[in-house]
C-alpha atoms as a PDB file:
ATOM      1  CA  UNK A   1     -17.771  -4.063 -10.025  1.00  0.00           C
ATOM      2  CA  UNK A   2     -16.658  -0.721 -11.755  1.00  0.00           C
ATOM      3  CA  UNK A   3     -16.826   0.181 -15.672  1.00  0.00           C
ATOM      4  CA  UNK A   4     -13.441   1.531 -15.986  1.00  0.00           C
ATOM      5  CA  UNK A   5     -11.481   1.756 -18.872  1.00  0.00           C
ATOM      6  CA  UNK A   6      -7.546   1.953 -17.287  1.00  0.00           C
ATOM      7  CA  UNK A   7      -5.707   0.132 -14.218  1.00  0.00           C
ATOM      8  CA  UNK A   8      -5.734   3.487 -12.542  1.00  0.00           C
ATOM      9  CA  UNK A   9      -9.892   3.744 -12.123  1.00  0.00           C
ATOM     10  CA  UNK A  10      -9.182   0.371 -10.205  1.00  0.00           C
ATOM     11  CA  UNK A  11      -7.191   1.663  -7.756  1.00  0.00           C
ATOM     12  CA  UNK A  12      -8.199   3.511  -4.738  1.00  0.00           C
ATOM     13  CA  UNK A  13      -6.437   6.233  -2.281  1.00  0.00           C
ATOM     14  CA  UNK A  14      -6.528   6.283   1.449  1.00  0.00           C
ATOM     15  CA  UNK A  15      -5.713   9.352   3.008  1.00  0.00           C
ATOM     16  CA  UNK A  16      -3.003   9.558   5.514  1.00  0.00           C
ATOM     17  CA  UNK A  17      -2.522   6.301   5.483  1.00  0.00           C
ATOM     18  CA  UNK A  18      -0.461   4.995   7.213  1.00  0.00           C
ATOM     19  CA  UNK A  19       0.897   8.149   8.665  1.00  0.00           C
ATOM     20  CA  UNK A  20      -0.709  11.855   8.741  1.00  0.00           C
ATOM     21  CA  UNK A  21      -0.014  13.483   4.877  1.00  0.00           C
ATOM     22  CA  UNK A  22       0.645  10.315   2.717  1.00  0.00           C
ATOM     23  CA  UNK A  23      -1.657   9.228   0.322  1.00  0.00           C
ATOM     24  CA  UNK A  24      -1.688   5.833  -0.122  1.00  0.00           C
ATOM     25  CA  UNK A  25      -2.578   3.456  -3.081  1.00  0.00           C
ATOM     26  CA  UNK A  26      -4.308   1.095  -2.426  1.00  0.00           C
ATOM     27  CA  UNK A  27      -4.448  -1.918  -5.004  1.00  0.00           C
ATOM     28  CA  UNK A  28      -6.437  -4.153  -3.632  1.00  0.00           C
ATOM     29  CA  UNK A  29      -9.466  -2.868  -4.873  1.00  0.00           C
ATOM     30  CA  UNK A  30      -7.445  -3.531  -8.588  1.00  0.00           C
ATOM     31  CA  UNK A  31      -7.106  -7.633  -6.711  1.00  0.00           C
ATOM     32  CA  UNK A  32     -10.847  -7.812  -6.270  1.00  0.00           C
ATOM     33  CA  UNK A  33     -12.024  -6.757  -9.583  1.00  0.00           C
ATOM     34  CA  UNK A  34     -11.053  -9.958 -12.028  1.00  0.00           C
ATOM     35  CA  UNK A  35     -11.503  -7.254 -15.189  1.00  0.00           C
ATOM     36  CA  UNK A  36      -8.689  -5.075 -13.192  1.00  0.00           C
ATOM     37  CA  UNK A  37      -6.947  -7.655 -11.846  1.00  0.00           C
ATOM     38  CA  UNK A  38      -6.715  -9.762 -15.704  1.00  0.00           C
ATOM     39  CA  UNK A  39      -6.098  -6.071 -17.574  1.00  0.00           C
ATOM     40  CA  UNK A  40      -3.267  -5.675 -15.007  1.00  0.00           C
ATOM     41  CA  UNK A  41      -1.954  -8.404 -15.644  1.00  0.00           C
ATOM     42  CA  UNK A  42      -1.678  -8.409 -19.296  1.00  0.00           C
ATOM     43  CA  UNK A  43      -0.164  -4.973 -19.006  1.00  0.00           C
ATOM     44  CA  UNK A  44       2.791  -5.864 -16.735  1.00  0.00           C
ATOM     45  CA  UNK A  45       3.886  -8.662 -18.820  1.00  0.00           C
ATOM     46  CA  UNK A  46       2.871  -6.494 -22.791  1.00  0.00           C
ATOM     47  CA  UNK A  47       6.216  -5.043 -22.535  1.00  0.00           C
ATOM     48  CA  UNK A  48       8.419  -8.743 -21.705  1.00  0.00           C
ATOM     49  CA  UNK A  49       5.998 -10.677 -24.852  1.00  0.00           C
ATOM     50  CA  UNK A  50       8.915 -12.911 -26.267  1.00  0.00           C
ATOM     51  CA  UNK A  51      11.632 -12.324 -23.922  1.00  0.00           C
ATOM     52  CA  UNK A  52      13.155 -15.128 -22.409  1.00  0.00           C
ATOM     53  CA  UNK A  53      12.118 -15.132 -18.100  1.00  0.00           C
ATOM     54  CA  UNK A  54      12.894 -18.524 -16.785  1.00  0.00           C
ATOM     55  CA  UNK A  55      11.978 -17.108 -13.130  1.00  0.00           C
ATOM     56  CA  UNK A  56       9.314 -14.086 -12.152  1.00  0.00           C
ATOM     57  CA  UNK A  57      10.471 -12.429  -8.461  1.00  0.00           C
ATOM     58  CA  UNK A  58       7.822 -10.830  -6.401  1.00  0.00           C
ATOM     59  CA  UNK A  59       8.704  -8.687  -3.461  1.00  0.00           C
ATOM     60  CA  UNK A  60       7.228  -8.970  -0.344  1.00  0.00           C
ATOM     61  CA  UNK A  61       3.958  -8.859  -0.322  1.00  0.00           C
ATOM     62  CA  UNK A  62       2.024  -7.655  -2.827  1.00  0.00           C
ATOM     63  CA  UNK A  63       4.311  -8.444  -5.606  1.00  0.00           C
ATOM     64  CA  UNK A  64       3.359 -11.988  -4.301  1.00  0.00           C
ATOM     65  CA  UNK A  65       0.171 -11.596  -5.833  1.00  0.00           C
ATOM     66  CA  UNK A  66       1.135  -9.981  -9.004  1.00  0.00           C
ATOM     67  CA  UNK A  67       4.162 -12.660  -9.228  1.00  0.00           C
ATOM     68  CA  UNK A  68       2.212 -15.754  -8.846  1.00  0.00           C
ATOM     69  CA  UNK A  69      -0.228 -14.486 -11.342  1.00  0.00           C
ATOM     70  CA  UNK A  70       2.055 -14.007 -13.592  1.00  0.00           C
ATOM     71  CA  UNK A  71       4.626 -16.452 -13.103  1.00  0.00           C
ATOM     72  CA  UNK A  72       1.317 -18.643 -13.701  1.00  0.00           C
ATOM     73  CA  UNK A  73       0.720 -17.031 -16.902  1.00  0.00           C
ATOM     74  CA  UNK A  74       3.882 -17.705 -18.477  1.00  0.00           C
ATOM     75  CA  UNK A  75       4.069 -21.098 -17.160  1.00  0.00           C
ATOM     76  CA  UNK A  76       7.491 -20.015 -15.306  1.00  0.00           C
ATOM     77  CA  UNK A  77       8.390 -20.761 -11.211  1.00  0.00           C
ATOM     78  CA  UNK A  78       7.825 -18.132  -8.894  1.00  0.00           C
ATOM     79  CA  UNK A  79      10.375 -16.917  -6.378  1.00  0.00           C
ATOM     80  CA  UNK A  80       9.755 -14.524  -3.234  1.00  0.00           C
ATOM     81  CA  UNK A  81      12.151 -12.196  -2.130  1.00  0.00           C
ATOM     82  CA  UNK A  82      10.533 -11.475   2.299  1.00  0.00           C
ATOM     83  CA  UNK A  83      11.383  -9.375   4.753  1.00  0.00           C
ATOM     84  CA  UNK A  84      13.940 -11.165   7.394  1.00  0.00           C
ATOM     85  CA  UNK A  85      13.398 -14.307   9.203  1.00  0.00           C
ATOM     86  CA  UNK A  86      10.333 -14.850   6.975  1.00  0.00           C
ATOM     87  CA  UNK A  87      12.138 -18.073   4.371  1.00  0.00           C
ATOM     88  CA  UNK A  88      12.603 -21.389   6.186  1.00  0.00           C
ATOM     89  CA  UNK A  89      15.830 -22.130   4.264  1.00  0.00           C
ATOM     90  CA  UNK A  90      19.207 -21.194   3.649  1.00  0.00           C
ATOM     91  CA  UNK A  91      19.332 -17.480   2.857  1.00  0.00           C
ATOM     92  CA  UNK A  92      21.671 -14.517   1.688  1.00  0.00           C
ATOM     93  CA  UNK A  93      20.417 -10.977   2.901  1.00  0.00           C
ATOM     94  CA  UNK A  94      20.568  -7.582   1.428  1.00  0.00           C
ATOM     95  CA  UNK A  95      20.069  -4.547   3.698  1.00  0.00           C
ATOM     96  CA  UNK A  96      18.257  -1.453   2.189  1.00  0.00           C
ATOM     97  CA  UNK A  97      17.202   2.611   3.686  1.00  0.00           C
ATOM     98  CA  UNK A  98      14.063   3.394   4.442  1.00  0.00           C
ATOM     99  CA  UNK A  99      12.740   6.851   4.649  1.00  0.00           C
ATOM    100  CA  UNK A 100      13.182   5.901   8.619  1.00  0.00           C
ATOM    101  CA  UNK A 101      15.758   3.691   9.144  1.00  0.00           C
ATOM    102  CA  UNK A 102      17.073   0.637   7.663  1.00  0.00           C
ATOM    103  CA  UNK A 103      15.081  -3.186   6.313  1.00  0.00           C
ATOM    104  CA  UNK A 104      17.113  -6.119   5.001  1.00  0.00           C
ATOM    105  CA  UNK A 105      15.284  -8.291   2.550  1.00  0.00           C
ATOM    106  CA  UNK A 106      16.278 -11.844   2.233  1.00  0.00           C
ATOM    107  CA  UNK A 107      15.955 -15.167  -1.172  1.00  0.00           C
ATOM    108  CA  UNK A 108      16.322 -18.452  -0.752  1.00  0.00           C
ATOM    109  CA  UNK A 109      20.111 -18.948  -1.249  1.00  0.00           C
ATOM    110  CA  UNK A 110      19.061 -22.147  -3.975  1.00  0.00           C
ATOM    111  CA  UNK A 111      16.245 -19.744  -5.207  1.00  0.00           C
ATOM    112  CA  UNK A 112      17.575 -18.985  -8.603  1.00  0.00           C
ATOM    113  CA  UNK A 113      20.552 -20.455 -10.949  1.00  0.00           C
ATOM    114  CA  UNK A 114      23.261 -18.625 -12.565  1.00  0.00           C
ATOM    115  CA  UNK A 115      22.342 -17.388 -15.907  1.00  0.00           C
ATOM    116  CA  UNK A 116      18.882 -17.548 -15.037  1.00  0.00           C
ATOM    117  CA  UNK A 117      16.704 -14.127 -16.464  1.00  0.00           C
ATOM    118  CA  UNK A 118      14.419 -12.897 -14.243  1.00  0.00           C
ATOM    119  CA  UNK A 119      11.290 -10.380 -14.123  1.00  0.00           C
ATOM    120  CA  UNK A 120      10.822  -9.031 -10.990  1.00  0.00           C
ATOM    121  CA  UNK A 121       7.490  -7.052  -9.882  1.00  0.00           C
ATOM    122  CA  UNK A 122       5.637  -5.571  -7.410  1.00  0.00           C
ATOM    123  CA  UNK A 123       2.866  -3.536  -7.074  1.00  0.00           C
ATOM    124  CA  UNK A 124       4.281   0.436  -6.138  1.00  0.00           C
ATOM    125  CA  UNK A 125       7.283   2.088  -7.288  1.00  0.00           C
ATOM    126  CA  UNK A 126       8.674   4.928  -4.626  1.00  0.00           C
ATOM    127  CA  UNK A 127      12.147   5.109  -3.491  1.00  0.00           C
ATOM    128  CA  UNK A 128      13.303   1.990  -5.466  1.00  0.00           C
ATOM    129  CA  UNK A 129      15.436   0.811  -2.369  1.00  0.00           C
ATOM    130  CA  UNK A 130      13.606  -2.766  -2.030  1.00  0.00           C
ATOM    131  CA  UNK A 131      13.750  -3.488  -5.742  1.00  0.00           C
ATOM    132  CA  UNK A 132      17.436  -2.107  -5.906  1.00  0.00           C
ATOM    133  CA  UNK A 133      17.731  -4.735  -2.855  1.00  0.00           C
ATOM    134  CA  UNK A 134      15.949  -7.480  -4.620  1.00  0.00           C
ATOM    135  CA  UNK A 135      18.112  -7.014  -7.620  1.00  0.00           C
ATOM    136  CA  UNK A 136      21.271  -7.130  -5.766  1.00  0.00           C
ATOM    137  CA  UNK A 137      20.066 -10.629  -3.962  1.00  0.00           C
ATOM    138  CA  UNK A 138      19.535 -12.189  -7.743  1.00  0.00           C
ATOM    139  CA  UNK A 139      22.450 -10.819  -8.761  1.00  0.00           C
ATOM    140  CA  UNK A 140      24.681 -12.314  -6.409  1.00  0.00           C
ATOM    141  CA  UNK A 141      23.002 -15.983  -7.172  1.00  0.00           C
ATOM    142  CA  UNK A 142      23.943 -15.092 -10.413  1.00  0.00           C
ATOM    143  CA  UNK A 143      20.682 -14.230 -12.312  1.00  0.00           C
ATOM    144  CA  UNK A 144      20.291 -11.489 -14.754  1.00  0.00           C
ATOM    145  CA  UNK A 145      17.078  -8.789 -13.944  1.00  0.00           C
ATOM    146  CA  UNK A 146      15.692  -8.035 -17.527  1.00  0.00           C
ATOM    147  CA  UNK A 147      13.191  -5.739 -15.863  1.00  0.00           C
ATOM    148  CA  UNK A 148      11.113  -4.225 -13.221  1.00  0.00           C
ATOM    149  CA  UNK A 149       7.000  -4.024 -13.599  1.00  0.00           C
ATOM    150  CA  UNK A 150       5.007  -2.105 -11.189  1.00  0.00           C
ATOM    151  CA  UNK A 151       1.714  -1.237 -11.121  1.00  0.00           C
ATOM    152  CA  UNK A 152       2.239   2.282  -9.814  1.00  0.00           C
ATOM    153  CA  UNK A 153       4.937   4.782  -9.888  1.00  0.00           C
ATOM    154  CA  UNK A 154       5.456   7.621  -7.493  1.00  0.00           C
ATOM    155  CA  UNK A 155       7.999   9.656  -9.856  1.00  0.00           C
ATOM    156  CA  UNK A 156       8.882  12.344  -7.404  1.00  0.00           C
ATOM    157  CA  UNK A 157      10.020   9.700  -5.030  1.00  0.00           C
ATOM    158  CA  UNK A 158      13.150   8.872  -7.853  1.00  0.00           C
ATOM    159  CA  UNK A 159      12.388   4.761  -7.595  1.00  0.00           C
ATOM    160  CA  UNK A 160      12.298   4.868 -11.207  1.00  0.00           C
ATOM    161  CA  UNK A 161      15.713   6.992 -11.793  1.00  0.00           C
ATOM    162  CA  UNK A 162      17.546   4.722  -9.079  1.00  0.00           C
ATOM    163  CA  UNK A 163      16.535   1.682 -11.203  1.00  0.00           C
ATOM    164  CA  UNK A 164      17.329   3.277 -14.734  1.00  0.00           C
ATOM    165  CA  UNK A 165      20.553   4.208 -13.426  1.00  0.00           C
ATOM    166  CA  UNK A 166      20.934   0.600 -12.173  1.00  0.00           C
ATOM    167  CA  UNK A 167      20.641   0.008 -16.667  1.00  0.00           C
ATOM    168  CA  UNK A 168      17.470  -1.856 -15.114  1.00  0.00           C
ATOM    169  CA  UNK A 169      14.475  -1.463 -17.647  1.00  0.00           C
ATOM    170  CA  UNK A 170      11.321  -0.133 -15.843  1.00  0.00           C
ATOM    171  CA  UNK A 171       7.661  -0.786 -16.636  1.00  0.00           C
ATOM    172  CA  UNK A 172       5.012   0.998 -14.704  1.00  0.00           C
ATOM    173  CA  UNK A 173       1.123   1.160 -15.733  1.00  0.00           C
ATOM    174  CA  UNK A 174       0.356   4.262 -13.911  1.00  0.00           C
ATOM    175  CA  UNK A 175       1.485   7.337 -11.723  1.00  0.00           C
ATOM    176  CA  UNK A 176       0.736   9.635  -8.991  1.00  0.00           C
ATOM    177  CA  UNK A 177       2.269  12.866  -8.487  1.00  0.00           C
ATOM    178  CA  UNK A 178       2.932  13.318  -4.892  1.00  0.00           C
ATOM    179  CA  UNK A 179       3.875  10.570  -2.392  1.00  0.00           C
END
């Protein structure tokens, strides 16, 4: 599809999407391309070559693509952390701010095992409040987070400060300035 050289020429922006002034990046253009999608890939798990993940946690929804992929790629289980009333099972919940108002994000309550190390990803980095969410819910089943891989960061947003002060270790590929 494209000659491009970096996950960023993959990735498109929709403006004021999905409200008036917000520029929104959009990734699925990165999904359709397999050159994108495969250098992607590779560059979220680079930084994680040789540690020890025995689970890889996407939140809702596209870190359900970017999980699977790369749960697939290390030969690991996949685990999805959904918005509310989405799991079938047993669940524990974890409420989270929005910019407007309040989401609570819910795991499988059997979904990981104490002592278990987990990646978690998804595919934009803003406020940090559903990964800081996400990380509380594997917490409390007793996993440890040994990191957080986005595709894109949105520094001026403070996602990646929240995590850092969390002493969560943050890999993005790519940034906007702006939100």
């Amino acid at each position: 599809m494209i000659a491009s050289s970096s996950v960023k020429d993959y990735i498109r922006t929709i403006v004021d999407f999905p409200h008036e002034g917000i520029m929104f990046r959009d990734v699925t253009t990165l999904f359709a391309d397999p050159r994108g999608f495969r250098m992607a890939i590779d560059q979220l798990l680079n930084p994680y070559a040789g540690a020890q993940i025995d689970k890889v946690v996407g939140l809702e929804a596209r870190g359900f693509i970017l999980g699977g992929a790369i749960a697939h790629q290390l030969s690991k289980g996949f685990v999805p952390i959904r918005k509310k009333g989405k799991l079938p099972a047993a669940t524990i919940a974890e409420e989270y701010k929005l910019e407007y108002g309040e989401a609570v994000v819910e795991i499988h309550d059997d979904a990981l095992a104490p002592g278990e190390k987990v990646l978690i990803v998804d595919d934009l980095l803003a406020t940090g409040g559903t990964c800081e969410a996400g990380i509380k819910l594997c917490e409390r089943l007793g996993a440890e987070v040994i990191g957080c891989a986005f595709i894109v960061d949105l520094p001026e947003l403070g996602g990646r400060k929240r995590l850092e002060e969390m002493g969560m270790d943050v890999h993005t590929l790519c940034e906007y300035a702006g939100t």
